[in-house]
N, C-alpha and C. Protein backbone atom coordinates (compact mmCIF):
# COMPACT_ATOMS: atom_id res chain seq x y z
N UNK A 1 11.58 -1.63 7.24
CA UNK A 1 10.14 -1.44 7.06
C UNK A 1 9.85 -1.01 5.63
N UNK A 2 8.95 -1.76 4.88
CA UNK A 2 8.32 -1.00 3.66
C UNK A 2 6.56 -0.71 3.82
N UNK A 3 6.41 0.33 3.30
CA UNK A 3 4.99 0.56 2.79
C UNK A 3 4.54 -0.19 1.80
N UNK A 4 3.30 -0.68 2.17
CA UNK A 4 2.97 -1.62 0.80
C UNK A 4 1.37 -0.89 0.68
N UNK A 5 1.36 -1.24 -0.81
CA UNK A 5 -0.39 -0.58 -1.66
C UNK A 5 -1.50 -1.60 -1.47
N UNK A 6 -2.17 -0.97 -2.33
CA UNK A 6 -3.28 -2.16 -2.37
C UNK A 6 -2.98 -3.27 -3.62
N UNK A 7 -2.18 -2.97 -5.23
CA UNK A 7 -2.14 -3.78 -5.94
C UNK A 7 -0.98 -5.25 -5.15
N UNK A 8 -0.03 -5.09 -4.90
CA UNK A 8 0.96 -5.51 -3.86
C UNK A 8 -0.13 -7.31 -3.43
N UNK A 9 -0.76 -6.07 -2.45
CA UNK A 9 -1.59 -6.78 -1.28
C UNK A 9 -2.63 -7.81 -2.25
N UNK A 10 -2.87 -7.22 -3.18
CA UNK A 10 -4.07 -8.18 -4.12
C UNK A 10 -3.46 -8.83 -4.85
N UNK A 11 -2.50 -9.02 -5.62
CA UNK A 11 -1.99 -9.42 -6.25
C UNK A 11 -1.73 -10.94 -5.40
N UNK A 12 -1.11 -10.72 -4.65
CA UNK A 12 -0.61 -11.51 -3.50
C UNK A 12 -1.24 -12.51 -3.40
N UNK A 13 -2.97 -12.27 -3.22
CA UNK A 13 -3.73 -13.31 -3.38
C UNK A 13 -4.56 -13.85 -3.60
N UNK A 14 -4.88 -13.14 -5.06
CA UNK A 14 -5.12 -13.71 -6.15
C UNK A 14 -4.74 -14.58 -7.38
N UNK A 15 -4.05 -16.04 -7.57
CA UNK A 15 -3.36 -16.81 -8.30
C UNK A 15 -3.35 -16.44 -9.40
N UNK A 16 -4.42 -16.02 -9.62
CA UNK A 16 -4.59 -15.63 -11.48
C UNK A 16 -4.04 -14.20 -11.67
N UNK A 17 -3.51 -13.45 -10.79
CA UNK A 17 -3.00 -12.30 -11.14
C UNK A 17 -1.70 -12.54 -11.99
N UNK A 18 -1.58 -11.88 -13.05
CA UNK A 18 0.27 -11.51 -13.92
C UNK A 18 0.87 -11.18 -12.37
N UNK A 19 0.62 -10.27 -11.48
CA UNK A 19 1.56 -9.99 -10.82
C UNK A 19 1.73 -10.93 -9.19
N UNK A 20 0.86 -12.18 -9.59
CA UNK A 20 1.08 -12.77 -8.44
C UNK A 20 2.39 -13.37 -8.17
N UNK A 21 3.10 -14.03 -8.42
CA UNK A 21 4.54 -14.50 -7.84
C UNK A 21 5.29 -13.15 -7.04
N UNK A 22 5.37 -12.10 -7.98
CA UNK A 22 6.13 -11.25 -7.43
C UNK A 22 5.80 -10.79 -6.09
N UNK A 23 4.62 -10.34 -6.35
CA UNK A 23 3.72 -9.70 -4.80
C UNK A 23 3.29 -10.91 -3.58
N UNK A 24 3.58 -11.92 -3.97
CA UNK A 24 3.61 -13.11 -3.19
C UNK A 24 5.01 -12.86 -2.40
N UNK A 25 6.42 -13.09 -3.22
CA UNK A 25 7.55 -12.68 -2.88
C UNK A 25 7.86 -11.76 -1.94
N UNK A 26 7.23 -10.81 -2.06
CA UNK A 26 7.75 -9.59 -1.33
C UNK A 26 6.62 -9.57 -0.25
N UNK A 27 5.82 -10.36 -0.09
CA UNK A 27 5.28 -10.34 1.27
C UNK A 27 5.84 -11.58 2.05
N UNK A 28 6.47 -12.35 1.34
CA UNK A 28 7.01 -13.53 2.65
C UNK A 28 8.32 -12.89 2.60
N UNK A 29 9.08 -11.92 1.86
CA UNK A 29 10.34 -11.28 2.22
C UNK A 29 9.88 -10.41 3.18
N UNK A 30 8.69 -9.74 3.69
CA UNK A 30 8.97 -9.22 4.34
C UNK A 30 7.54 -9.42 5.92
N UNK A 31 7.39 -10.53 5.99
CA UNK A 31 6.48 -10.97 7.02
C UNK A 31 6.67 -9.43 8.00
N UNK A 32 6.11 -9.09 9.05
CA UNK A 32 6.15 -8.74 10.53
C UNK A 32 6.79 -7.36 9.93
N UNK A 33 7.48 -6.75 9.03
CA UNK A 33 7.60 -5.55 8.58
C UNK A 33 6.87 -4.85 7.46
N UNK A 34 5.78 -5.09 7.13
CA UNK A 34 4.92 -4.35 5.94
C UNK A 34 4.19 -3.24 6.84
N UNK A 35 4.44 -1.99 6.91
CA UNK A 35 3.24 -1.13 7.23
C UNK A 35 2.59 -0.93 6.23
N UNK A 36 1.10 -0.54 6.27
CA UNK A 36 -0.35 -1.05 5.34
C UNK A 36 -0.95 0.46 6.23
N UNK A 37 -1.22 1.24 5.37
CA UNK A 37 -2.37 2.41 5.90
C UNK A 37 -3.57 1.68 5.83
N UNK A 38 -4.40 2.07 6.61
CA UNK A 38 -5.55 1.66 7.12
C UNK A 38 -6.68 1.96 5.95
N UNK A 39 -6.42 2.99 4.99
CA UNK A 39 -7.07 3.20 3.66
C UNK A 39 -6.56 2.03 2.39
N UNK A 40 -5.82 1.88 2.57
CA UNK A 40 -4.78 0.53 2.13
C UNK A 40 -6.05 -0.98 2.42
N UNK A 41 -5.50 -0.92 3.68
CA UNK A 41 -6.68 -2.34 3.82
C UNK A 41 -7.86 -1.98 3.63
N UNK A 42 -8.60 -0.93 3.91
CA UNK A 42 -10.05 -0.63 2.95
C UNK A 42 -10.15 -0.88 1.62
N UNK A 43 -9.20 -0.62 0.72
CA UNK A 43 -9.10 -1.01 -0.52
C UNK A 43 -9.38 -1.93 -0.90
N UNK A 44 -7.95 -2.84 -0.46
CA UNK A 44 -7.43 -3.95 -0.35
C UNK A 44 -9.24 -4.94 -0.48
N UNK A 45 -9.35 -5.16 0.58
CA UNK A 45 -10.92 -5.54 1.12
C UNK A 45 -11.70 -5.61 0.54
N UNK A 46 -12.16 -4.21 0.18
CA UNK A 46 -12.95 -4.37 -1.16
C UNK A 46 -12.96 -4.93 -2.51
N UNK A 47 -11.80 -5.04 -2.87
CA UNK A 47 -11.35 -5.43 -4.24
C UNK A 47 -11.29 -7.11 -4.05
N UNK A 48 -10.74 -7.64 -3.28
CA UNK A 48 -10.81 -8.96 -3.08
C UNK A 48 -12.41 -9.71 -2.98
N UNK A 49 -13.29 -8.63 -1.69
CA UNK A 49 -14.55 -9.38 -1.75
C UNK A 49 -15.19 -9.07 -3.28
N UNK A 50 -15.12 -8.19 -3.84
CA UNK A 50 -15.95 -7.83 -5.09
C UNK A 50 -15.28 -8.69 -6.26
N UNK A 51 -14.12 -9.15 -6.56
CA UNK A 51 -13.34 -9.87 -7.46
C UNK A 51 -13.87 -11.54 -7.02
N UNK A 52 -13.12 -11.70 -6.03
CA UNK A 52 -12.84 -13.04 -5.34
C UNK A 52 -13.72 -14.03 -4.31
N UNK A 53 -14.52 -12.61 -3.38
CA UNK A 53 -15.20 -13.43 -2.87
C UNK A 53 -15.32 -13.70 -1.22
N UNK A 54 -16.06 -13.64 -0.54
CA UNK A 54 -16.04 -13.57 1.39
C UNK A 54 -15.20 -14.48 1.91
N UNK A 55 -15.14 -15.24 1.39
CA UNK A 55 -14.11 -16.39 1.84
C UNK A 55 -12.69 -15.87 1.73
N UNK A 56 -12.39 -15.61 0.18
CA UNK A 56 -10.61 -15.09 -0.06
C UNK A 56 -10.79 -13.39 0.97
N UNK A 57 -11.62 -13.21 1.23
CA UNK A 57 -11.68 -11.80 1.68
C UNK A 57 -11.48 -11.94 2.96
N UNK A 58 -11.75 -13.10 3.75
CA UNK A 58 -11.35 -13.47 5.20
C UNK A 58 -10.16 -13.78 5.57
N UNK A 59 -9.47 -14.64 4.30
CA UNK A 59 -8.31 -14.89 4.19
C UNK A 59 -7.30 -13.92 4.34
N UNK A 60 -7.33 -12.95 3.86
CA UNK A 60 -6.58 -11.69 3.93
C UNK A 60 -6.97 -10.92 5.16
N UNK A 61 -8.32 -11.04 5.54
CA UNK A 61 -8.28 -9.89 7.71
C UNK A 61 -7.69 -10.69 7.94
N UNK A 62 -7.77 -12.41 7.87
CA UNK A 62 -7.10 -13.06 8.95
C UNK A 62 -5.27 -12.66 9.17
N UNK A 63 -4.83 -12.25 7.96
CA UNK A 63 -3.38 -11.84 8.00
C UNK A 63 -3.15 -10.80 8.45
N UNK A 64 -4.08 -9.67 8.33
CA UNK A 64 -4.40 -8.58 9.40
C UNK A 64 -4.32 -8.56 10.57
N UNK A 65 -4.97 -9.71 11.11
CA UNK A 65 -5.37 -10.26 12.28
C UNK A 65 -3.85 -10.43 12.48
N UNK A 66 -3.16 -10.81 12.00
CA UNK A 66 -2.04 -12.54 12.38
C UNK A 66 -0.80 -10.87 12.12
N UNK A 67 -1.04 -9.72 12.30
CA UNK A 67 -0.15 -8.78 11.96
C UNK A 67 0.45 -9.59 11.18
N UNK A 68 0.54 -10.25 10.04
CA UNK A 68 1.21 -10.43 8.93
C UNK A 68 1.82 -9.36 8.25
N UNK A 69 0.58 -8.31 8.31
CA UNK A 69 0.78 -7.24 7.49
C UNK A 69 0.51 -6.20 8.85
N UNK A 70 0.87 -5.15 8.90
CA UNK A 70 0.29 -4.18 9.87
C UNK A 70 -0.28 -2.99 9.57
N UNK A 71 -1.55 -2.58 10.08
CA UNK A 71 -2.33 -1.99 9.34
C UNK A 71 -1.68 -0.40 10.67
N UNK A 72 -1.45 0.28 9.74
CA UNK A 72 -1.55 1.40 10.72
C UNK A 72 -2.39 2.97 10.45
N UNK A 73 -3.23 3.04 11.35
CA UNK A 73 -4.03 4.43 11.14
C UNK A 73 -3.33 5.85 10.92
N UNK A 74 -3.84 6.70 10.14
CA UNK A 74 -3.44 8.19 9.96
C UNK A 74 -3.43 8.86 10.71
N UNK A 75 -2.59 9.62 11.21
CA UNK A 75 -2.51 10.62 11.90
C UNK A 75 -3.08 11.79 11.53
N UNK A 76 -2.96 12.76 12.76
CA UNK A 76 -3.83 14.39 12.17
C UNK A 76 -2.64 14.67 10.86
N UNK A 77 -1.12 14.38 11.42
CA UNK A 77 -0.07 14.91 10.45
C UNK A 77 -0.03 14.39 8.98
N UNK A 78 -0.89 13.26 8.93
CA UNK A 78 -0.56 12.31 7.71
C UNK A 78 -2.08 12.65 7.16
N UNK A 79 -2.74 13.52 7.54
CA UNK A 79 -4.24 13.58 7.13
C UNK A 79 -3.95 15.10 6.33
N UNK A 80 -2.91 16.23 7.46
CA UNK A 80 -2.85 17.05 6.36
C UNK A 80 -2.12 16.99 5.44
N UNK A 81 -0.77 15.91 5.52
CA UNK A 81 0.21 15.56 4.17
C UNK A 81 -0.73 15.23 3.13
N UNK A 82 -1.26 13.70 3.01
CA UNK A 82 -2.51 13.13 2.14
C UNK A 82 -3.40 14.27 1.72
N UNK A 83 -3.45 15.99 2.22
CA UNK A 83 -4.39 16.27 1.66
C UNK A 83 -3.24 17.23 0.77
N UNK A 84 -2.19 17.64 1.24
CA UNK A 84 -1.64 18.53 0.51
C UNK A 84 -0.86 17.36 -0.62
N UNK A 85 -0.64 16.24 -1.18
CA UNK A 85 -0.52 15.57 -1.74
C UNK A 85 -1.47 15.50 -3.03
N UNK A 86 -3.19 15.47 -2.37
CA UNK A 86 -3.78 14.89 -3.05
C UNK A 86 -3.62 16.15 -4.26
N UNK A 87 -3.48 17.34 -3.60
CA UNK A 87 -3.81 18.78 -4.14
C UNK A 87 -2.94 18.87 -5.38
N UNK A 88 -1.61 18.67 -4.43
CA UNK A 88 -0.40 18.50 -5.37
C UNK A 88 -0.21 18.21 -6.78
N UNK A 89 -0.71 16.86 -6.85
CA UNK A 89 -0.53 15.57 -7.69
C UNK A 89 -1.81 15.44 -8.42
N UNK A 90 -2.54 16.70 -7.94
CA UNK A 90 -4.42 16.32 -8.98
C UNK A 90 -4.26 15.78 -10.25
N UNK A 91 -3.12 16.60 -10.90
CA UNK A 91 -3.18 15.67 -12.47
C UNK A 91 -2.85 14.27 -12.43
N UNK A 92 -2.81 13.97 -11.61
CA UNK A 92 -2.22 12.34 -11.90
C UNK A 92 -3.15 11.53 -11.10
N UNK A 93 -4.24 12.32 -10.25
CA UNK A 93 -5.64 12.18 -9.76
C UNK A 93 -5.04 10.94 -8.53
N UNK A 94 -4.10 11.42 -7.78
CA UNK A 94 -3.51 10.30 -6.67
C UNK A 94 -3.94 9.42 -5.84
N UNK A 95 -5.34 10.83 -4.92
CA UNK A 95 -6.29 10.05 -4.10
C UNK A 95 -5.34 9.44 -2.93
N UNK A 96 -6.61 9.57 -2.27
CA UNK A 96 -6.17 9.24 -0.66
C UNK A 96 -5.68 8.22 -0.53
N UNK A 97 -5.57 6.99 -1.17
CA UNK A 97 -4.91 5.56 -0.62
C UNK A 97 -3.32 6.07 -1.00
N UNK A 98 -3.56 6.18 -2.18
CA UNK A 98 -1.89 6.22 -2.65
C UNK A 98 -0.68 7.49 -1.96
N UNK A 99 -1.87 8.57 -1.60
CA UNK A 99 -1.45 9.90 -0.89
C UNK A 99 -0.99 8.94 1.01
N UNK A 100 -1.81 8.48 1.27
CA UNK A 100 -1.48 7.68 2.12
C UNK A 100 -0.33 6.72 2.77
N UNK A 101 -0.08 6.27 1.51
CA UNK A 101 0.94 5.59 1.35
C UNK A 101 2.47 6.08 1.11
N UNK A 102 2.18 7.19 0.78
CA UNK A 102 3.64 8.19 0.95
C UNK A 102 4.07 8.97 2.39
N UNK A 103 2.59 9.43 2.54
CA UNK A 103 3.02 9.74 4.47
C UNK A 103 2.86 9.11 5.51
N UNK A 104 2.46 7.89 4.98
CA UNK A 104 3.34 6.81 5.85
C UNK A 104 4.61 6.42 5.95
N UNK A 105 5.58 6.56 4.50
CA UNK A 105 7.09 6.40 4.22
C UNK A 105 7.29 7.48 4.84
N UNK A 106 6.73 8.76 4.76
CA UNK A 106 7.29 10.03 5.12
C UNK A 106 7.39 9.41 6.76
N UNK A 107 6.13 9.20 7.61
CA UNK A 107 6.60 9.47 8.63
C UNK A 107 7.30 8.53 9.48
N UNK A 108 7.44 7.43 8.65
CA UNK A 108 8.34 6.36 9.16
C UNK A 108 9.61 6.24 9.07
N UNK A 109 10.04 7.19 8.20
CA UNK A 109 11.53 7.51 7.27
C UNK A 109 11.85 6.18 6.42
N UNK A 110 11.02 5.65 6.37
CA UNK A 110 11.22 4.73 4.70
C UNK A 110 11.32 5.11 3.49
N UNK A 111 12.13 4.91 2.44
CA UNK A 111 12.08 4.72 1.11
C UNK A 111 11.28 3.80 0.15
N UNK A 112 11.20 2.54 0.65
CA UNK A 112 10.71 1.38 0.50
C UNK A 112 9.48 1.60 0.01
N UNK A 113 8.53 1.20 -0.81
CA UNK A 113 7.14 0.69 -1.36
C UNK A 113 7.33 0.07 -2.16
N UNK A 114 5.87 -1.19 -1.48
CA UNK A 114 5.96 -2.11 -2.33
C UNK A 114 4.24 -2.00 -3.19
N UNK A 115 4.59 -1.61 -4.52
CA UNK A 115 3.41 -0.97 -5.60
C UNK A 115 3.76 -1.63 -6.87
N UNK A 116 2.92 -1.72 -7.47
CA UNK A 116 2.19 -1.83 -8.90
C UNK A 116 1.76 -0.71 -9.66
N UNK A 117 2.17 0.17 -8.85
CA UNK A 117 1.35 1.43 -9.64
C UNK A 117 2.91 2.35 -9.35
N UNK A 118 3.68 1.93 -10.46
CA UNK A 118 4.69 2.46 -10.77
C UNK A 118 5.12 3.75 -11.83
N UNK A 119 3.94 3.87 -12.21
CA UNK A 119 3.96 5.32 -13.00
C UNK A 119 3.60 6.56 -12.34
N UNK A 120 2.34 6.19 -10.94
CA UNK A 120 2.45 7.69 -10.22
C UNK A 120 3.47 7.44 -8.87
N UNK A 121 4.10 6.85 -8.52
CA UNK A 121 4.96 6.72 -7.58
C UNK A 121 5.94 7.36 -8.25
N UNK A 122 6.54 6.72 -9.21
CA UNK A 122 7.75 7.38 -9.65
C UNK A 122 7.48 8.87 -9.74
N UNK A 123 6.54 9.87 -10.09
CA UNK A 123 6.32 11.19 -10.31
C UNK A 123 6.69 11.55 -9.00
N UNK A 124 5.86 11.28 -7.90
CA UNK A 124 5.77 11.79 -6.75
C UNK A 124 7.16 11.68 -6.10
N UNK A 125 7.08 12.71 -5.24
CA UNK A 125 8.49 13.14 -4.41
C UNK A 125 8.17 14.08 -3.28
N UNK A 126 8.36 12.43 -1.84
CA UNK A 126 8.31 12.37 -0.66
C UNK A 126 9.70 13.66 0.30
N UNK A 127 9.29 13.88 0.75
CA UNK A 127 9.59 15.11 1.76
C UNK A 127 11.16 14.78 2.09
N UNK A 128 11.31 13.72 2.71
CA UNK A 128 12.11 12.81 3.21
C UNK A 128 13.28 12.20 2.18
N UNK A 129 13.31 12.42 0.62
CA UNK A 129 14.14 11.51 -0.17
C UNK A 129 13.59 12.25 -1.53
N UNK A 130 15.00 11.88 -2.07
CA UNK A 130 14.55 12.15 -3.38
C UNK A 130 13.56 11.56 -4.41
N UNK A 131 13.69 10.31 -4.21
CA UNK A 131 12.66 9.57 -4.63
C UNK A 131 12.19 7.94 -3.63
N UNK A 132 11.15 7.98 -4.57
CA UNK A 132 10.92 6.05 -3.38
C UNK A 132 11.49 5.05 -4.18
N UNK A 133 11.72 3.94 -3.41
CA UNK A 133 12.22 3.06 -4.14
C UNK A 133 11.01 1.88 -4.07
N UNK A 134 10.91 1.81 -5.59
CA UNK A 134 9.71 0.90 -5.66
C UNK A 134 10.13 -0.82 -6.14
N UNK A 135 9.23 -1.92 -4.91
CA UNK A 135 9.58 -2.93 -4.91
C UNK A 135 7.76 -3.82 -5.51
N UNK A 136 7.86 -4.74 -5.59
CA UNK A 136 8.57 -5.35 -6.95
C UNK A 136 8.78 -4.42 -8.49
């Protein structure tokens, strides 16, 4: 199982992205195993309809839909991690998606994320590991 972000997820599918091949890659490497926080696909969502457009923006629930990706909701436990995170990490201004996205590895016991935003990942340090291992 990996955690995946929102750049990942956009990248993915948007053609004109620099980081599209890669984030393309690592979602057909990992069909039926991506967990996606549910603040994740809010993102996600937004950025596609406001960039791209209702159409490419359907395209992506429909993979939602198709658990391509699996969106999974926060827990009470992952609501107070994400907040003691956000607290944590203020200088690097983390915010709830990305705080999200770590106590989801936390509570899944993954290492794995798959991010674009490789400068505050690397800072941060999950409960569970010394560090994450960030894909692409």
């Amino acid at each position: 199982m990996i955690v995946v972000d929102t750049g990942v997820l956009y990248a993915a599918i948007d053609r004109d992205d620099a980081d599209h091949a890669a984030s393309s890659r690592v979602m057909q490497d990992h069909i039926g195993s991506m967990l996606v926080p549910v603040p994740v696909v809010v993102e996600t969502s937004w950025l596609i309809e406001s960039r791209l457009g209702s159409a490419t923006e359907v395209v992506f629930l429909r993979a939602v839909e198709a658990r391509e990706v699996v969106p999974v909701d926060l827990e009470a436990a992952d609501w107070s991690r994400v907040t003691e995170l956000v607290e944590q990490y203020a200088d690097l201004r983390l915010g709830l998606v990305d705080a999200s996205v770590v106590a989801l590895a936390e509570r899944f016991g993954t290492v794995t994320v798959a991010t674009l935003n490789h400068r505050d990942f690397r800072v941060v340090r999950p409960k569970h590991a010394a560090a994450l291992e960030l894909i692409p």
